[in-house]
C-alpha atoms as a PDB file:
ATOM      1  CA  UNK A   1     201.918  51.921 -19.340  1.00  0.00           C
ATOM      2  CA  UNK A   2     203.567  50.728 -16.089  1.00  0.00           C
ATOM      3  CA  UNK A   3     206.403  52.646 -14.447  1.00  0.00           C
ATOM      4  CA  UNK A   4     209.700  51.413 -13.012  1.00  0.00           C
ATOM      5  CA  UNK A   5     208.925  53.776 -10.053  1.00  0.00           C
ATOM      6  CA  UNK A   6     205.838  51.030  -9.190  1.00  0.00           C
ATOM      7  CA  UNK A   7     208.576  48.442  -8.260  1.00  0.00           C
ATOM      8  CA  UNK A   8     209.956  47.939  -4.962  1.00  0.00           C
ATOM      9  CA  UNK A   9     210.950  45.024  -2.308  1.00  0.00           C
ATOM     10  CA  UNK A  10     207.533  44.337  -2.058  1.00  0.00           C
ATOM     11  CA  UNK A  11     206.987  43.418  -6.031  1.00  0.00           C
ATOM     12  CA  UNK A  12     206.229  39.779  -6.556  1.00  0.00           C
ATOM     13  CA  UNK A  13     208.086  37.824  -9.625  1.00  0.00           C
ATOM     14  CA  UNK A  14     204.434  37.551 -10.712  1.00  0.00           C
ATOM     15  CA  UNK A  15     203.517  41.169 -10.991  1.00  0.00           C
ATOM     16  CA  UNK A  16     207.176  41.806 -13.058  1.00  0.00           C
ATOM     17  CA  UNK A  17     206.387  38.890 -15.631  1.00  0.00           C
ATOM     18  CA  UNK A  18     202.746  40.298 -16.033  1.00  0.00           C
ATOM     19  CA  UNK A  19     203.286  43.927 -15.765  1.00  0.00           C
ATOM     20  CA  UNK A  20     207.175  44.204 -17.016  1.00  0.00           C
ATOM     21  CA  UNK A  21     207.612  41.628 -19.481  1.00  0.00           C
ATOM     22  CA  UNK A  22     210.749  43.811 -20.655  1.00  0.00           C
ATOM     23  CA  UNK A  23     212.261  42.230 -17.158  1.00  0.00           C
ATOM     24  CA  UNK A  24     211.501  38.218 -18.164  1.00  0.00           C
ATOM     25  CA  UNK A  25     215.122  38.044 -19.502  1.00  0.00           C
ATOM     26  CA  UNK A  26     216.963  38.809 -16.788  1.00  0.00           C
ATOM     27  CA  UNK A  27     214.715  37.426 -14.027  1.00  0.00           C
ATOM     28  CA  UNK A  28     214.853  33.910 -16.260  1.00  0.00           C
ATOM     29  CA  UNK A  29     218.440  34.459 -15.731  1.00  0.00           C
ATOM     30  CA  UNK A  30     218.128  34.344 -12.182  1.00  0.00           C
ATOM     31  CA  UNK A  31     216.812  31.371 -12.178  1.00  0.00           C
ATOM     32  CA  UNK A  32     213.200  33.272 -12.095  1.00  0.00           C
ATOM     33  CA  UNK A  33     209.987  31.848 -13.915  1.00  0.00           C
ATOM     34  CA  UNK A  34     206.362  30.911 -13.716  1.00  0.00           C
ATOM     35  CA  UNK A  35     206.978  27.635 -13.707  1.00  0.00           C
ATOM     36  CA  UNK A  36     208.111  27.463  -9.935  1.00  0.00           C
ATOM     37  CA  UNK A  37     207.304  28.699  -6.586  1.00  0.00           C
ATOM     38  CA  UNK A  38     209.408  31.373  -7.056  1.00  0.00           C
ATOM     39  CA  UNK A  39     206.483  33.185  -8.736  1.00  0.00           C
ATOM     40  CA  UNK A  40     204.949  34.706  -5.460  1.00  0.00           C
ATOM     41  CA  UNK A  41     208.413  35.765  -3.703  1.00  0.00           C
ATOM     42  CA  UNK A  42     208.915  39.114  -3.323  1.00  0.00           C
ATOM     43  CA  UNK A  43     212.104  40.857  -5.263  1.00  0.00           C
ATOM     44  CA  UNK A  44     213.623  41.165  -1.265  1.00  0.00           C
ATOM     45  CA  UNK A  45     212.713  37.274  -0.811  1.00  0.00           C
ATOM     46  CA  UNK A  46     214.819  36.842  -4.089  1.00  0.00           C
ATOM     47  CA  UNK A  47     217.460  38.813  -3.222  1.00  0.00           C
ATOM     48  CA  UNK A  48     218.239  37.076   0.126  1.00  0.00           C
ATOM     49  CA  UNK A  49     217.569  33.857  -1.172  1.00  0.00           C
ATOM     50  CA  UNK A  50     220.079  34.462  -4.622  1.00  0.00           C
ATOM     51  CA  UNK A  51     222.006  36.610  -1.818  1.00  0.00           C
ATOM     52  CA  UNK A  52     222.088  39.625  -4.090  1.00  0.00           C
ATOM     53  CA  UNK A  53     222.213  42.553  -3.022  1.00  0.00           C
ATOM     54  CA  UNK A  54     218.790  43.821  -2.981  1.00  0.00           C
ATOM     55  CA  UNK A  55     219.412  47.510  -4.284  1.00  0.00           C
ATOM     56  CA  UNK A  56     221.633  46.173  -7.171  1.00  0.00           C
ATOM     57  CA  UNK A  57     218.608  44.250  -7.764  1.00  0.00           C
ATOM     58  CA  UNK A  58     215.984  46.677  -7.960  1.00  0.00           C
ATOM     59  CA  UNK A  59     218.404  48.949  -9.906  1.00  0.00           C
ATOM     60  CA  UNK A  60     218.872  46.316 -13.039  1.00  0.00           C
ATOM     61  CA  UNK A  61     215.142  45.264 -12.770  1.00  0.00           C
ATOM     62  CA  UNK A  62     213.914  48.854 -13.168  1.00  0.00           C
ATOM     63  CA  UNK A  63     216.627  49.845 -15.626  1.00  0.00           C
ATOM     64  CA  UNK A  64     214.608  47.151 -18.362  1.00  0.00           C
ATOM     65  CA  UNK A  65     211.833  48.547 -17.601  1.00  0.00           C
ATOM     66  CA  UNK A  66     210.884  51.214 -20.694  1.00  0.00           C
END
């Protein structure tokens, strides 16, 4: 079973819907889905781009993860 300690900057949207489906909520919230090209950003690409804070983001993704 995956680990939140796998996810970093460098995780793609992709890997977090596949791997972490326990995360689909809140990245849908963001505006997040497989639907768009925001499938192969990076979580850093989404945080500049959303202009969130990128450690605030990495916290509340890994905190879904179980």
């Amino acid at each position: 079973m995956p680990m939140a300690d796998g996810i970093n900057a460098d995780t793609k949207v992709a890997t977090l819907f596949r791997e972490y489906p326990e995360t689909i909520d809140y990245l849908l919230s963001l505006g997040l889905c497989e639907c768009n090209d925001t499938i192969v950003l990076a979580l850093k690409d989404v945080a500049k781009g959303k202009s969130i804070d990128l450690d605030k983001l990495l916290r509340e993704v890994k905190s879904r993860v179980k």
